[in-house]
Protein backbone atom coordinates (compact mmCIF):
# COMPACT_ATOMS: atom_id res chain seq x y z
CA UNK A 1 63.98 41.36 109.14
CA UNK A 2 65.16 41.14 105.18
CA UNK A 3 63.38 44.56 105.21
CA UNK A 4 65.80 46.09 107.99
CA UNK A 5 69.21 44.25 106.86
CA UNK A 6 68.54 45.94 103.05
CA UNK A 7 68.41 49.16 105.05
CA UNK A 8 71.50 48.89 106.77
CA UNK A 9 73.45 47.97 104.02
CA UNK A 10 72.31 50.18 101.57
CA UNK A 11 72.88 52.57 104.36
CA UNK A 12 76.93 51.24 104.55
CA UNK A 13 77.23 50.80 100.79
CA UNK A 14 76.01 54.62 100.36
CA UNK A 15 78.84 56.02 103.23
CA UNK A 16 81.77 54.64 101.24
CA UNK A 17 80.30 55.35 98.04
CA UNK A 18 81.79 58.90 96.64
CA UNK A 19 79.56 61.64 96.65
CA UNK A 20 79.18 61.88 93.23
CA UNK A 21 78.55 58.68 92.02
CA UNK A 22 76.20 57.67 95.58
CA UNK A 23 72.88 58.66 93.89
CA UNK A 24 73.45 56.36 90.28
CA UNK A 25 74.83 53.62 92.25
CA UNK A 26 72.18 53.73 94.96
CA UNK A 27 69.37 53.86 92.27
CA UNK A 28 70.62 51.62 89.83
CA UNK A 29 71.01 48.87 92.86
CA UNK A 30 67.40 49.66 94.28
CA UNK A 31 65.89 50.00 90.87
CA UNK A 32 67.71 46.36 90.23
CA UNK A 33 66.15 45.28 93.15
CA UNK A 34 62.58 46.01 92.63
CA UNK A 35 62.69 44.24 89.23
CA UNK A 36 64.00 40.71 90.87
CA UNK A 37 61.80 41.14 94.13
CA UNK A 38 58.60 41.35 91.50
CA UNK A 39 60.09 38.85 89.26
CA UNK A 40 61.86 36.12 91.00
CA UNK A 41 61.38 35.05 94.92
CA UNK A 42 62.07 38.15 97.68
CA UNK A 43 64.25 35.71 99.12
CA UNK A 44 66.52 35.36 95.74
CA UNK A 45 66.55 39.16 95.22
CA UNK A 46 67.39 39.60 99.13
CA UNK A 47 70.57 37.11 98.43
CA UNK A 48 71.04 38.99 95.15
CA UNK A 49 71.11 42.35 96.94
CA UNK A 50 73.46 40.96 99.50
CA UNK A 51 75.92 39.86 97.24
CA UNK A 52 76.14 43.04 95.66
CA UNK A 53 76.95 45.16 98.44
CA UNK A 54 79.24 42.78 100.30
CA UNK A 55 81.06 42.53 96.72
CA UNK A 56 80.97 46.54 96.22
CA UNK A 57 82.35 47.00 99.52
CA UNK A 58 85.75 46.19 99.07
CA UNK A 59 86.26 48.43 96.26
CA UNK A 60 84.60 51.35 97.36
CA UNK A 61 86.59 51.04 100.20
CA UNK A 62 89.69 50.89 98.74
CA UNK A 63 89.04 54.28 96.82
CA UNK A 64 87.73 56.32 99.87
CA UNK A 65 90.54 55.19 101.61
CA UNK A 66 92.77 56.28 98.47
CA UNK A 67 91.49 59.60 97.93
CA UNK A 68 92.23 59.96 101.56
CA UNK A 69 93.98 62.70 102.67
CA UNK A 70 95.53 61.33 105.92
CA UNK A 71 96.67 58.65 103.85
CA UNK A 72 98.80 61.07 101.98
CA UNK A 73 99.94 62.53 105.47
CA UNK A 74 100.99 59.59 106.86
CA UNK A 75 103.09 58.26 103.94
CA UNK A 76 104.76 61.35 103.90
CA UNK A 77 105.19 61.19 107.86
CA UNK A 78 106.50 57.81 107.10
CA UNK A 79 108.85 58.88 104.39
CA UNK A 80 110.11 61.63 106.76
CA UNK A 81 110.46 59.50 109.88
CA UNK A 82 112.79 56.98 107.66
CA UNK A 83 114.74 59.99 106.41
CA UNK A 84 115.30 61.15 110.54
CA UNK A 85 116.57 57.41 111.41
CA UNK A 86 119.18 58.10 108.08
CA UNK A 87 120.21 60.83 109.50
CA UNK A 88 120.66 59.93 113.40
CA UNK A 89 122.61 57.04 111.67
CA UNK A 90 124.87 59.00 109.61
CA UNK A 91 125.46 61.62 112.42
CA UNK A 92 126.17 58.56 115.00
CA UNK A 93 128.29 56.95 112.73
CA UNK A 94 130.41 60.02 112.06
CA UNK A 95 130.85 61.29 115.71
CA UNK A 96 131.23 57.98 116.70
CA UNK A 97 135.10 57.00 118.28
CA UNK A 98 134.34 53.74 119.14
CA UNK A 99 132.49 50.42 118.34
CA UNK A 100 131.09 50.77 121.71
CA UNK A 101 127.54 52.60 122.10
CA UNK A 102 128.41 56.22 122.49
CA UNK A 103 125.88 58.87 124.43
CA UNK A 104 126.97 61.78 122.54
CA UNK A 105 125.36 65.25 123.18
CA UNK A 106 127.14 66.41 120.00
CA UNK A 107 124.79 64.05 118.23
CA UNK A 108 121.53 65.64 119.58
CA UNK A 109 122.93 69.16 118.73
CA UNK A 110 123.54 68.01 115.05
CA UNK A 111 120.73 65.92 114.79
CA UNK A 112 118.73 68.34 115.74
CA UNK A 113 118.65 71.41 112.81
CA UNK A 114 118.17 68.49 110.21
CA UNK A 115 115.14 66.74 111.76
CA UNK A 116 114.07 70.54 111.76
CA UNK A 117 114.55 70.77 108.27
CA UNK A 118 113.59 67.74 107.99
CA UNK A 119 109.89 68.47 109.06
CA UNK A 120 110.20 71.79 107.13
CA UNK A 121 110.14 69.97 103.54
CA UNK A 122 107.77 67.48 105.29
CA UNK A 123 105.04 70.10 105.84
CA UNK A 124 105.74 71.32 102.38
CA UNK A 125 104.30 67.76 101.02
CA UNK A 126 101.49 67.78 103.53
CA UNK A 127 100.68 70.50 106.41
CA UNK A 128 100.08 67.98 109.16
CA UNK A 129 103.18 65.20 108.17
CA UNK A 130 105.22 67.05 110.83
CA UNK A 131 102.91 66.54 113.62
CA UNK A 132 102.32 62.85 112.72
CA UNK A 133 106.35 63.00 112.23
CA UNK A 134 106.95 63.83 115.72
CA UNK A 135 103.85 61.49 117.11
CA UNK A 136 106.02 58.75 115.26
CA UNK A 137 109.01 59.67 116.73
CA UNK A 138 107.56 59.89 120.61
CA UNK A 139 106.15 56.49 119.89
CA UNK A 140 109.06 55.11 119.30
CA UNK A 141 110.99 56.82 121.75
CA UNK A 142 108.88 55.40 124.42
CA UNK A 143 108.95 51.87 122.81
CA UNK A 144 112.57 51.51 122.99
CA UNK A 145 113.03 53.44 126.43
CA UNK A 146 110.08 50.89 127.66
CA UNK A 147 111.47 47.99 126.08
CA UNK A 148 115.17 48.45 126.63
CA UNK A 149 117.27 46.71 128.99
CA UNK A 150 120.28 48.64 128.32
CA UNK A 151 121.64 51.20 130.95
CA UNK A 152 121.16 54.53 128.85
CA UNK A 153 121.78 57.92 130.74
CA UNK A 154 118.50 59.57 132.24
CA UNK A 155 119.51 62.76 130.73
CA UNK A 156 120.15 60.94 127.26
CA UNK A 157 116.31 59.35 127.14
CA UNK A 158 114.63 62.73 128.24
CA UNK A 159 116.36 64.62 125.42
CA UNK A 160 115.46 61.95 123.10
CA UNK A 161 112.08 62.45 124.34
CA UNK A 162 111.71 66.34 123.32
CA UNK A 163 114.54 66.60 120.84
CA UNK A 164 112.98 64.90 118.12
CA UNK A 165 109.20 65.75 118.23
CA UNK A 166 110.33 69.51 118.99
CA UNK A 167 112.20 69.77 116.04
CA UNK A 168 109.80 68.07 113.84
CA UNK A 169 107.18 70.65 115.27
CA UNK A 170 109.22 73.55 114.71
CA UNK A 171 110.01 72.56 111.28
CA UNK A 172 106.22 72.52 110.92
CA UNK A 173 106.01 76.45 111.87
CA UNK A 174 108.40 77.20 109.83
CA UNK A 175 106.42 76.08 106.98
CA UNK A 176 103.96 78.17 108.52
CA UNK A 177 106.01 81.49 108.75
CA UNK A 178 107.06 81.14 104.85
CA UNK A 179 105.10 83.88 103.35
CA UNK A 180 102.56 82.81 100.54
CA UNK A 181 103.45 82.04 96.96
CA UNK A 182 102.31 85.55 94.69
């Protein structure tokens, strides 16, 4: 049993462990061990073992998931989605007559070229923020349009729908069409 649970946690310590430092790390902890399995009881060593992995765990998962690239992606999706909710602010509170909730199509038409642009500079961070971008934004879309209980226009929810993610995609081939740096 001891036998079988050292397996399976050397085998977990060695997946979060970087590539280049897996093989020291793995020896030094089996070669550590050995020594305390011949020397002291295999149940001590077994406990020892344990509490080195289960206290290397946290930290080695911290860095893989630091040196992660989606990480990266989604902060920048994050930062980008925060800069599109600005925006449809601004552009609402602009067009905007009245206190009173307005369904303005003049707000899609503006909002629309900046949340472009918008995922343009976001793809220029990471490739793939745009496409989380616009995931974000369908998400919430349907969160609010589920969750509502005010009487919006069908044809205002269906544009909010596309709108957003299309532009977000768009601005992601455009990022695509800009011709490499020389």
């Amino acid at each position: 049993m001891r036998h079988r649970a050292v397996h399976v946690a050397t085998w977990i310590l060695s997946r979060l462990a970087p590539k280049g430092e897996r093989e020291p790390l793995m020896g030094d902890l089996a070669e550590e061990y050995a020594l305390r399995a011949n020397t002291a009881s295999p149940s001590a060593a077994f406990k020892w073992y344990l509490r080195q992995i289960c206290s290397s765990v946290p930290p080695l998962l911290y860095v893989m998931l630091t040196r992660a690239a989606w990480m990266a992606t989604a902060g920048v999706a994050l930062l980008a989605y925060i800069a599109v909710g600005l925006v449809e602010f601004i552009v609402d509170r602009a067009i905007s007559s009245s206190a009173a909730v307005s369904y303005n199509p003049l707000g899609l038409i503006i909002t629309f070229p900046l949340v472009v642009l918008i995922g343009y500079f976001a793809a220029r961070f990471r490739r793939r923020a745009p496409i989380v971008l616009g995931a974000m934004m369908l998400l919430a879309v349907t969160v609010m349009t589920a969750s509502t209980t005010e009487s919006t226009p069908t044809w205002y929810r269906i544009a909010y729908f596309f709108v957003g993610p299309t532009a977000a995609f768009i601005g992601s081939a455009l990022r695509s069409l800009r011709p490499p740096h020389s």
